[in-house]
N, C-alpha and C. Protein backbone atom coordinates (compact mmCIF):
# COMPACT_ATOMS: atom_id res chain seq x y z
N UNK A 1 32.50 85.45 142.92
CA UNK A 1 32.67 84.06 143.30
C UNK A 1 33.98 83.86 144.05
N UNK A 2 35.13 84.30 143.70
CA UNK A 2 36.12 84.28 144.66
C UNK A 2 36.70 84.99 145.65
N UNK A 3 35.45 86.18 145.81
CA UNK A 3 35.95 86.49 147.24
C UNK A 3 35.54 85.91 148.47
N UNK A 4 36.66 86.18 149.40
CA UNK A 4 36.97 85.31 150.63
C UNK A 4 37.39 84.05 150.28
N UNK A 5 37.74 83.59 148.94
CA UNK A 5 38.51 82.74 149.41
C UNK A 5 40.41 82.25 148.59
N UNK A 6 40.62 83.46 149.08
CA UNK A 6 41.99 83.76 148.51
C UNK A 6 42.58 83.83 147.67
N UNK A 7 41.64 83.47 146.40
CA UNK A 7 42.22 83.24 145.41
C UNK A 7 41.44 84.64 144.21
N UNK A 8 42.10 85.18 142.70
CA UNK A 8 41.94 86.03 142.48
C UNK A 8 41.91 85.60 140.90
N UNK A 9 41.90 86.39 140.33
CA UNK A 9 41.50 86.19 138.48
C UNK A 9 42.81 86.48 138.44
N UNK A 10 43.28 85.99 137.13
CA UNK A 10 44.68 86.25 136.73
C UNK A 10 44.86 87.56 136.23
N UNK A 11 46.12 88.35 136.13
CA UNK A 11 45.96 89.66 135.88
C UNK A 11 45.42 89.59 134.09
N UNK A 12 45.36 90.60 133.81
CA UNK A 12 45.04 91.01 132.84
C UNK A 12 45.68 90.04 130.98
N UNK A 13 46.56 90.56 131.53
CA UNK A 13 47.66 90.36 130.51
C UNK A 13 47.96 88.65 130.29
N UNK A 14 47.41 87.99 131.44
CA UNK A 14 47.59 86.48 131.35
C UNK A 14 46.35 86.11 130.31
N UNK A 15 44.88 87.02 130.65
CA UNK A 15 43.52 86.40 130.02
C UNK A 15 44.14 86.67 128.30
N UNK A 16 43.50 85.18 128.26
CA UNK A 16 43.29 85.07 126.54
C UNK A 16 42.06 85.79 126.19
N UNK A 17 42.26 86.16 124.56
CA UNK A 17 41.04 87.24 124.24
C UNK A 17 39.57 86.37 124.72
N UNK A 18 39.47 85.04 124.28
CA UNK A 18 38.23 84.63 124.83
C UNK A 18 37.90 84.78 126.00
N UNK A 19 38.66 84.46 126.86
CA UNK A 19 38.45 84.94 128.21
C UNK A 19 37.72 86.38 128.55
N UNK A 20 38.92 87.08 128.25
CA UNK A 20 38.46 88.50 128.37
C UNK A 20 36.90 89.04 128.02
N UNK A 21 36.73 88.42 126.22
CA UNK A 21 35.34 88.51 125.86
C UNK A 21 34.22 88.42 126.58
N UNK A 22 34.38 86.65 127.06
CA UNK A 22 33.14 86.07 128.07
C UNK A 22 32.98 87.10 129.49
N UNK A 23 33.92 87.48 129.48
CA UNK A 23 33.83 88.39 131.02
C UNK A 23 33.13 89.51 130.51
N UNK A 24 33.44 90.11 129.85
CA UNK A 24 32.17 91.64 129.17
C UNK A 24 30.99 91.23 129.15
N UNK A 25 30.11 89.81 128.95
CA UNK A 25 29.52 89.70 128.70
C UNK A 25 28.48 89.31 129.93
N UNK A 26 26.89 89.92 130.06
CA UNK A 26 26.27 89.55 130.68
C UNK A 26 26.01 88.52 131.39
N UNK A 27 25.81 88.19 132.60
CA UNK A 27 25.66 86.30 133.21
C UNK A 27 24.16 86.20 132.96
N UNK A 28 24.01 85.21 132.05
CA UNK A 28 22.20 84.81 131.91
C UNK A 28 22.10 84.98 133.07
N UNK A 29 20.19 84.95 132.79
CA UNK A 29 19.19 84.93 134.36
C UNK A 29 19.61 83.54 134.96
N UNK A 30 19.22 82.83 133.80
CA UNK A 30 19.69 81.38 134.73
C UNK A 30 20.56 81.18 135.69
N UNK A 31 22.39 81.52 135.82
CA UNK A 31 23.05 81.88 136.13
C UNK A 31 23.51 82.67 137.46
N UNK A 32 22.23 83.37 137.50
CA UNK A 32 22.36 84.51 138.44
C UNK A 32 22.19 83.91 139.86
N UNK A 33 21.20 82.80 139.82
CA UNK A 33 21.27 82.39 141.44
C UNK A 33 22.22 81.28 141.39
N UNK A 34 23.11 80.60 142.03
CA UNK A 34 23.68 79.62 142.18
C UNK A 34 24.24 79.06 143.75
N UNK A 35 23.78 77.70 144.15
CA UNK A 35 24.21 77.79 145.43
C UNK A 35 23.14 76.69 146.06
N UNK A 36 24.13 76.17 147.04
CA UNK A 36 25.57 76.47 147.39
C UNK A 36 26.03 75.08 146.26
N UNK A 37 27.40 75.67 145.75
CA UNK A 37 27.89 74.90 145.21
C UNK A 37 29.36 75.12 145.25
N UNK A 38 30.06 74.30 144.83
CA UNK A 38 31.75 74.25 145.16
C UNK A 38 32.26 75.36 144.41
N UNK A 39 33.15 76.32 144.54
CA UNK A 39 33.95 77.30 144.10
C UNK A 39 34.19 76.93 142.75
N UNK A 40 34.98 75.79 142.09
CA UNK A 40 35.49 75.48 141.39
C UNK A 40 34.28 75.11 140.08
N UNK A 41 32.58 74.72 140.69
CA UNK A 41 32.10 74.35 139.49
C UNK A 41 31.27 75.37 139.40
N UNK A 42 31.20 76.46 140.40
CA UNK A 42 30.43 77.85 139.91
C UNK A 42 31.39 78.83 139.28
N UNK A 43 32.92 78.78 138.72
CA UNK A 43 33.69 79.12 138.08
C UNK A 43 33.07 78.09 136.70
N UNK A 44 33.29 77.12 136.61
CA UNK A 44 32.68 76.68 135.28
C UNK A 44 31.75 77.05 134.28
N UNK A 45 30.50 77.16 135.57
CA UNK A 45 28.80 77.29 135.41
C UNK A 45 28.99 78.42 134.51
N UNK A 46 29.81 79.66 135.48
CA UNK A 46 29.66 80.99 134.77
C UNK A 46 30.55 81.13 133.89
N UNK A 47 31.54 80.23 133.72
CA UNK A 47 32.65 80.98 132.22
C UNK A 47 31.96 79.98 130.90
N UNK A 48 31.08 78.43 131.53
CA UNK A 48 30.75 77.71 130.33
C UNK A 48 31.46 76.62 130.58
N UNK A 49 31.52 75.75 130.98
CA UNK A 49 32.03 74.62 131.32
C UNK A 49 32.53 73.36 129.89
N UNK A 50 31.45 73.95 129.02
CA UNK A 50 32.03 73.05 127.76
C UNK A 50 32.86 73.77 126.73
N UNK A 51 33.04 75.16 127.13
CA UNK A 51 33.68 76.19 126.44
C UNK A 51 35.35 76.27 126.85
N UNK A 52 35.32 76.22 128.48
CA UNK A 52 36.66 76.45 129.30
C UNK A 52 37.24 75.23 130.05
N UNK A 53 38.65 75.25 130.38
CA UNK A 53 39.07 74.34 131.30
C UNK A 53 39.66 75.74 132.28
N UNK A 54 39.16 75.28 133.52
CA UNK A 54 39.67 76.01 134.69
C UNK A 54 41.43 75.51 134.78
N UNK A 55 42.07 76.83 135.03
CA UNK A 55 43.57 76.73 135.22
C UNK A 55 43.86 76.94 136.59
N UNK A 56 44.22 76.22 137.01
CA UNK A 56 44.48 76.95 139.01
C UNK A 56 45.85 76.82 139.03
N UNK A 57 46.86 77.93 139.35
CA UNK A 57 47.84 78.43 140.21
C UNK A 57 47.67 78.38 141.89
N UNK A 58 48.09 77.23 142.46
CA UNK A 58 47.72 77.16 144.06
C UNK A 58 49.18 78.24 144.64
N UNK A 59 49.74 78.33 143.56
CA UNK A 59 51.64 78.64 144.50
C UNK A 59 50.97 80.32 144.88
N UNK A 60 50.26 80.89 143.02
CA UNK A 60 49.84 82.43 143.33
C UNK A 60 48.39 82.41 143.39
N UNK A 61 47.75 81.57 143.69
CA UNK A 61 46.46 81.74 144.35
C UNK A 61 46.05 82.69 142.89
N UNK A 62 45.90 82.02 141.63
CA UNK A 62 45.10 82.44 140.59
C UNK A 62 44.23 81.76 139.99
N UNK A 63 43.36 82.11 139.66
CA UNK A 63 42.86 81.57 138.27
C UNK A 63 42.21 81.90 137.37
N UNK A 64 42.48 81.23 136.47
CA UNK A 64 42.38 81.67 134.67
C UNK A 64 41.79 80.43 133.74
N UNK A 65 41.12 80.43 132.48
CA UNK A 65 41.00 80.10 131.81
C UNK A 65 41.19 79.93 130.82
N UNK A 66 41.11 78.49 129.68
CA UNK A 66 41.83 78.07 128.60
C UNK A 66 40.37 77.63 127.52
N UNK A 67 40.68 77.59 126.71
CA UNK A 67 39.40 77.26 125.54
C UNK A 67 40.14 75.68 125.28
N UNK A 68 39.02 75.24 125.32
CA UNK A 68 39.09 73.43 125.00
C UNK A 68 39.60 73.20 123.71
N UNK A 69 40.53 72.75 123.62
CA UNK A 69 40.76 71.78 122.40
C UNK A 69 40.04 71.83 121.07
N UNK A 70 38.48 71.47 121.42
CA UNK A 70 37.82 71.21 120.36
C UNK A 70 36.79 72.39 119.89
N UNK A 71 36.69 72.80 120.55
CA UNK A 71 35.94 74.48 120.78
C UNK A 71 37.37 75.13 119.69
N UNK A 72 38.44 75.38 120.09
CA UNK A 72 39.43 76.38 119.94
C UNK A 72 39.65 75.71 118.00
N UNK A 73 39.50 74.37 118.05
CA UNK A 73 39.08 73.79 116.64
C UNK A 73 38.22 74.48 115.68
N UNK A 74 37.18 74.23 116.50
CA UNK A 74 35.77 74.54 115.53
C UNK A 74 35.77 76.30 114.89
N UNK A 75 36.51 77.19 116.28
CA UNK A 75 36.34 78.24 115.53
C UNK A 75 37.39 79.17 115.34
N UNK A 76 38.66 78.31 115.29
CA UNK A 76 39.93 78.55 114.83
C UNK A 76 40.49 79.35 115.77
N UNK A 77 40.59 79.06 116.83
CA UNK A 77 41.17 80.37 117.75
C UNK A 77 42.28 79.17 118.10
């Protein structure tokens, strides 16, 4: 999803373990076609949109993800 357009996943060491997790993990079928849609909500679609808040770094052209509030509640993370 973000190539070509300048921007890159945060390195390693920035992803929180959830992060990291959801990325090992398969993209449903559903998932698999998407389009055309804005950069920013096919980053959602695929990390879970009620799971993550998208983090954008415009200075280093990154981005990363955070577990919501109430999610990070429910299962103590």
């Amino acid at each position: 999803v973000l190539r070509d357009t300048g921007y890159q996943l945060a390195p390693n060491k920035q992803l929180s373990a959830a992060v990291k997790a959801t990325l090992t993990k398969k993209l449903p079928l559903p998932d698999r076609t998407l389009g055309p849609i804005a950069v920013k909500d096919a980053l959602l679609v695929l990390m879970g949109e009620d799971v993550f808040t998208l983090i954008e770094d415009p200075l280093h052209r990154l981005v990363n993800f955070k577990v919501k509030p109430k999610i990070a509640k429910a299962l103590g993370v």
